[in-house]
Protein backbone atom coordinates (compact mmCIF):
# COMPACT_ATOMS: atom_id res chain seq x y z
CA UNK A 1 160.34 -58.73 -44.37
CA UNK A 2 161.32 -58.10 -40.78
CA UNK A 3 159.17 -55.24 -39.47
CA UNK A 4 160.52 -55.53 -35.96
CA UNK A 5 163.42 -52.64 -36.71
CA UNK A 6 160.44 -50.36 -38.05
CA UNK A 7 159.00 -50.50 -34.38
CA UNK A 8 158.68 -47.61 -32.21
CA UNK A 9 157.16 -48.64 -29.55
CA UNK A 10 154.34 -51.46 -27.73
CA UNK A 11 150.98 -51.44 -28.26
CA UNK A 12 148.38 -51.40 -25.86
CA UNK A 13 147.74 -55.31 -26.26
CA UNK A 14 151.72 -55.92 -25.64
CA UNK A 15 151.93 -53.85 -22.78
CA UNK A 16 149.03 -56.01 -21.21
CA UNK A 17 150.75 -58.94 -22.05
CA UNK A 18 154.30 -57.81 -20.62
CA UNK A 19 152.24 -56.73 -16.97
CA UNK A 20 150.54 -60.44 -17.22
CA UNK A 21 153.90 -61.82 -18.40
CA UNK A 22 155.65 -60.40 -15.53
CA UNK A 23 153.01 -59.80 -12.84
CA UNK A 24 153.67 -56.19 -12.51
CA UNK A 25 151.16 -54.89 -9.93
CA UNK A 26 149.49 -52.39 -12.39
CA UNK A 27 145.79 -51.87 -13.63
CA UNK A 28 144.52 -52.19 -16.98
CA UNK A 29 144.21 -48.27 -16.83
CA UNK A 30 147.53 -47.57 -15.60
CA UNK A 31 148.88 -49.75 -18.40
CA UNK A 32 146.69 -47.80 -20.81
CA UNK A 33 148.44 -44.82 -19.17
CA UNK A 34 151.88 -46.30 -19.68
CA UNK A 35 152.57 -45.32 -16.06
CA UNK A 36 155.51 -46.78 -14.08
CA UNK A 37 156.11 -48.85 -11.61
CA UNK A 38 158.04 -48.53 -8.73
CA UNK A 39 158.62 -51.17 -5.85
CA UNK A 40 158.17 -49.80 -2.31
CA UNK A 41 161.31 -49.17 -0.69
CA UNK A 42 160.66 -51.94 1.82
CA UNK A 43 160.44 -54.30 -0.89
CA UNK A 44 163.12 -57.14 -1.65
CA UNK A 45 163.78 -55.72 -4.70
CA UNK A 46 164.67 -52.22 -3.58
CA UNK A 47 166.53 -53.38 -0.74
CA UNK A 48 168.40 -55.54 -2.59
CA UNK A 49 169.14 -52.65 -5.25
CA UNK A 50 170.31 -50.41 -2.51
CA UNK A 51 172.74 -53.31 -0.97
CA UNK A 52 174.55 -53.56 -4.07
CA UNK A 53 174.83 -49.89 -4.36
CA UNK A 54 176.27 -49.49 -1.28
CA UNK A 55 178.82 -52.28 -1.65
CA UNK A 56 179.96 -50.26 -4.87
CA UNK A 57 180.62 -47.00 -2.87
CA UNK A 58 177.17 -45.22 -2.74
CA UNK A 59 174.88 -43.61 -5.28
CA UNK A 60 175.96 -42.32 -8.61
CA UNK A 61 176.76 -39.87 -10.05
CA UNK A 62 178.46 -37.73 -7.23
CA UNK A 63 181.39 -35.52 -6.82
CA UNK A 64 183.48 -33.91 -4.17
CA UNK A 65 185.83 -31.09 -4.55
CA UNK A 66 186.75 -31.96 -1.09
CA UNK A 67 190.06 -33.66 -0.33
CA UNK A 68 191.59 -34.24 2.94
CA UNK A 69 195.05 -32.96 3.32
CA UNK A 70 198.07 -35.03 3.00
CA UNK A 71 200.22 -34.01 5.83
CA UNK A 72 203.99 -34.52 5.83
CA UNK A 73 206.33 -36.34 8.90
CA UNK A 74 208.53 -33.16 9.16
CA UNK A 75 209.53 -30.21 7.56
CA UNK A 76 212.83 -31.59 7.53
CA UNK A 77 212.26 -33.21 4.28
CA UNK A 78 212.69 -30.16 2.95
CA UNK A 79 215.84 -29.08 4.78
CA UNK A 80 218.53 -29.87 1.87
CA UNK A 81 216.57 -27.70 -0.76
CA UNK A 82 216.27 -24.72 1.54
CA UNK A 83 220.19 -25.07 2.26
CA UNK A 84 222.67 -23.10 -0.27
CA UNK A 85 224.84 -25.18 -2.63
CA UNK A 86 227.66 -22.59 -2.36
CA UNK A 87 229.67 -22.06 -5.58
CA UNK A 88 227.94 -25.25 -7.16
CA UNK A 89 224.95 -24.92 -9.19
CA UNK A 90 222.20 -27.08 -9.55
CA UNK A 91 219.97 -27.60 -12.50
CA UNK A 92 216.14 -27.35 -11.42
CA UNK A 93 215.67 -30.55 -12.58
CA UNK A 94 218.18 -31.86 -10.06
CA UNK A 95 216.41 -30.33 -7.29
CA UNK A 96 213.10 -31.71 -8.39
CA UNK A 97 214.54 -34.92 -8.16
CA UNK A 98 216.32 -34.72 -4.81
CA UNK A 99 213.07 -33.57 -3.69
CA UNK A 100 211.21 -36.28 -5.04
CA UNK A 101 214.01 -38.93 -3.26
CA UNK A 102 213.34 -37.00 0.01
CA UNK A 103 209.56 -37.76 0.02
CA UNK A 104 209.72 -40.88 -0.82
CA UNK A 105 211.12 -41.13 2.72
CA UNK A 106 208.33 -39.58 4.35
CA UNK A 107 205.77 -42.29 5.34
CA UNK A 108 202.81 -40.43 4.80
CA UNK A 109 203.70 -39.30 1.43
CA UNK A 110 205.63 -41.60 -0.23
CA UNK A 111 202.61 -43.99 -0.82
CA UNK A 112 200.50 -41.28 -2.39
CA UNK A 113 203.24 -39.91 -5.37
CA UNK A 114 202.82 -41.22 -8.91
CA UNK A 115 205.83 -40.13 -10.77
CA UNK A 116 204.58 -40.46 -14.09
CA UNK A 117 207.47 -39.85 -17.54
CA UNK A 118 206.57 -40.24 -20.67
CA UNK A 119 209.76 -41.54 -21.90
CA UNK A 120 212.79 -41.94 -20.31
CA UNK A 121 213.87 -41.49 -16.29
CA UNK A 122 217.51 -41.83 -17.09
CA UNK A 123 216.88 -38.50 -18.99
CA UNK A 124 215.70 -36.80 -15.93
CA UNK A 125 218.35 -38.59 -13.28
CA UNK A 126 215.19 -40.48 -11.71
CA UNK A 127 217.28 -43.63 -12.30
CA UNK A 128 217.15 -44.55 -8.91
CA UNK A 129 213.84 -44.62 -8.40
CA UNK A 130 214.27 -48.25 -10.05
CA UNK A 131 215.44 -49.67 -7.28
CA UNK A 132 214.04 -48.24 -4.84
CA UNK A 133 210.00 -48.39 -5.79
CA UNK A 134 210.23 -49.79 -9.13
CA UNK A 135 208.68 -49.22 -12.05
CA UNK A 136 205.02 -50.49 -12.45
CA UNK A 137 204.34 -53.27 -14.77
CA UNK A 138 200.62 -55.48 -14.19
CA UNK A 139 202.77 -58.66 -14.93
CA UNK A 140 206.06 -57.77 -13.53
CA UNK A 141 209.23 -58.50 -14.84
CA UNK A 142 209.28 -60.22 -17.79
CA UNK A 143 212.87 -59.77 -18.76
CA UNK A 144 216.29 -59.29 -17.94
CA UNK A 145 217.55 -55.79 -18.39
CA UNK A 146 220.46 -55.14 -20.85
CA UNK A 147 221.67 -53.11 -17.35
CA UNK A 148 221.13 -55.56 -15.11
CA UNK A 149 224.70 -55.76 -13.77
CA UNK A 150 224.37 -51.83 -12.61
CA UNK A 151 223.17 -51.01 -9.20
CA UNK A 152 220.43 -48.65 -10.52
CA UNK A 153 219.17 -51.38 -13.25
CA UNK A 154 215.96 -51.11 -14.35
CA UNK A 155 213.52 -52.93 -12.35
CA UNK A 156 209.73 -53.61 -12.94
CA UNK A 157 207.46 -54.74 -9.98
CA UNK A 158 203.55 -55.55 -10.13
CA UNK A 159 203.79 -52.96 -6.45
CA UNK A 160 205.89 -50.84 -8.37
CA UNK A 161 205.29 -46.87 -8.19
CA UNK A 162 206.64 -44.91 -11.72
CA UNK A 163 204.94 -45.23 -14.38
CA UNK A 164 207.26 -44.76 -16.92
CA UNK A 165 205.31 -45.24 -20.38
CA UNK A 166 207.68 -44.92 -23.15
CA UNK A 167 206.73 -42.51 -26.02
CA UNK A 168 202.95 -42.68 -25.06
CA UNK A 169 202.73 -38.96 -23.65
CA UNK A 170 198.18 -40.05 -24.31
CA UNK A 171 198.54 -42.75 -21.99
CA UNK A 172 200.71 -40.75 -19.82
CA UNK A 173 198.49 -37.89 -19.25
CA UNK A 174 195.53 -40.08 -19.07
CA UNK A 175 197.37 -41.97 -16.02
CA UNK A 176 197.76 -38.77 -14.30
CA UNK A 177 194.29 -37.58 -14.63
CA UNK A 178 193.14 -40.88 -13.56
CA UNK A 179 195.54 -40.46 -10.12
CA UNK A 180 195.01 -36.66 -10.07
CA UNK A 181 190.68 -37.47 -10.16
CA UNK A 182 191.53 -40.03 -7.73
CA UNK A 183 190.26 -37.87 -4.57
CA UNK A 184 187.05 -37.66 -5.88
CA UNK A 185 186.41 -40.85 -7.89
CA UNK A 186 187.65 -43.34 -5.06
CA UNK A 187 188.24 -41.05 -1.99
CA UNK A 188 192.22 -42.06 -2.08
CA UNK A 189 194.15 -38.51 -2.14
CA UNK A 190 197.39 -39.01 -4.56
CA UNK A 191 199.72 -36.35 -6.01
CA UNK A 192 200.86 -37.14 -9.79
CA UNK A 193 203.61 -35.88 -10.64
CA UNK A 194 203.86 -35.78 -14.46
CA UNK A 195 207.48 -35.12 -16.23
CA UNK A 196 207.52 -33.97 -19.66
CA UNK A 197 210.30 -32.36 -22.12
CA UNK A 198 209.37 -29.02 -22.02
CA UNK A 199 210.71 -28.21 -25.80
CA UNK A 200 207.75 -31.04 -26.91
CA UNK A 201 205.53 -28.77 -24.41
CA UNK A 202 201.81 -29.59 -24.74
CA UNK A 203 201.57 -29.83 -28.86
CA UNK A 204 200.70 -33.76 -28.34
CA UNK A 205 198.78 -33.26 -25.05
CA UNK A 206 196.59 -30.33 -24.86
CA UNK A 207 193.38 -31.55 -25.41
CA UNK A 208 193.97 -33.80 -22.50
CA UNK A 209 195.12 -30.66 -20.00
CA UNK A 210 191.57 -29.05 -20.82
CA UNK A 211 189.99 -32.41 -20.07
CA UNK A 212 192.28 -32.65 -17.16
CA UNK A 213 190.81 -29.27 -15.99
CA UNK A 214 187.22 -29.72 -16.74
CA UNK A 215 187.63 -33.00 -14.11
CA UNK A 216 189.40 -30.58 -11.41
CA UNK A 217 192.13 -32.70 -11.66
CA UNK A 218 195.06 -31.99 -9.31
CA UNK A 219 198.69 -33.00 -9.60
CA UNK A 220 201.70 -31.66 -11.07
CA UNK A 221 203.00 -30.83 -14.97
CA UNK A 222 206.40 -29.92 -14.74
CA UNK A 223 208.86 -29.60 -17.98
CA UNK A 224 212.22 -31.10 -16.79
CA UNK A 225 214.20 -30.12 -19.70
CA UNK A 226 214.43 -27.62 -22.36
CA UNK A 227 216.26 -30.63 -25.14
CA UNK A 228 219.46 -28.53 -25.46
CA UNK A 229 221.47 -31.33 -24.22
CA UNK A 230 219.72 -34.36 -26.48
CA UNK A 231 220.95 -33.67 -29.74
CA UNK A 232 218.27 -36.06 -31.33
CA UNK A 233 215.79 -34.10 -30.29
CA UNK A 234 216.58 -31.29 -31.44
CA UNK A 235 216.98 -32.96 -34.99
CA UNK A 236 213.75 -34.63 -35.00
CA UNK A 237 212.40 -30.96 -33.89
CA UNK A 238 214.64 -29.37 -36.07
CA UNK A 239 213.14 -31.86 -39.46
């Protein structure tokens, strides 16, 4: 029978083996003791320890609530929003989109947005974000898209920017968390911007906004659209 599982703990004649074993610098009594021992910090060992560490980003755990402020070019770039349409109206989700377009144009901005849609970008009229910073995919383009021949075909790019994650509104929040936490885990300020259907709301996602609060994560949640106009949702809502 193997007693080893049944084993709490070393005895005092293992412990005096292990310091032997290992020439740890401790006395018979302080092994008695079960004391610990710690290298000076002018040792190799603890100056090697600390090296690593640093090369890693410092000591661990710690976390900042401080973020420094992402500054835009102009306020031009919001200009067109503040400007009437008239007689025309404009669906919000339209203007969250032109706004979108217009920072992508400012240089200090643009890098730092994650659109994040947990479905489809057509739905929302984000199709030209294909083209113009692609949708992220860790191998790239694997295929040619059945739209190919249109000028806002989809387009996926190992540099690419939206993350646009199919039915997976999990993974989906879980990327914006990890972007919205970014200012604190890696010191990199970004602003996630997370597009949902709002008539699906939170029901699959909730447990990951509390999470998302509990980290102080900060980004956007906006609900693009209601479903009215997407007859198959309504029927999968409606069954």
């Amino acid at each position: 029978m193997n007693t080893t599982h049944q084993q709490k703990k070393l005895d005092e004649k293992d412990l005096l083996y292990y310091r032997d074993r290992f020439d740890v610098p401790l006395t018979d009594q302080q092994v008695k003791n079960v004391e610990y021992y710690k290298p000076s910090d002018s040792s190799p060992e603890i100056k090697y320890l600390k090296a690593c560490r640093l090369k890693l980003g410092g000591n661990l755990p710690e976390r900042s609530s401080f973020a420094t402020p992402i500054k835009i070019s102009s306020e031009d770039v919001f200009k067109a929003m503040k400007e009437t349409t008239g007689k025309k109206e404009m669906s919000t989700t339209m203007v969250l989109v032109r706004m979108l377009t217009s920072l992508l144009r400012d240089k200090n901005v643009a890098p730092r947005l994650v659109p994040i849609i947990p479905d489809e970008a057509r739905t929302f009229g984000m199709e030209g974000f294909f083209q113009k910073i692609g949708i992220y995919a860790h191998e790239g383009q694997k295929y040619e898209p059945v739209d190919s021949e249109q000028l806002s075909s989809y387009r996926e790019d190992i540099k690419g920017q939206v993350l646009e994650e199919g039915i997976t509104e999990a993974g989906a929040m879980s990327s914006w968390i990890a972007a919205g936490t970014s200012y604190t885990n890696h010191d990199l300020e970004m602003i996630p911007i997370y597009l949902f259907y709002s008539m699906f709301g939170f029901q699959r996602t909730g447990d990951f906004a509390w999470a998302a609060g509990d980290n102080q994560t900060r980004g956007f949640l906006i609900g693009a659209t209601a479903g009215r106009n997407h007859p198959c949702r309504r029927r999968t809502t409606t069954w």
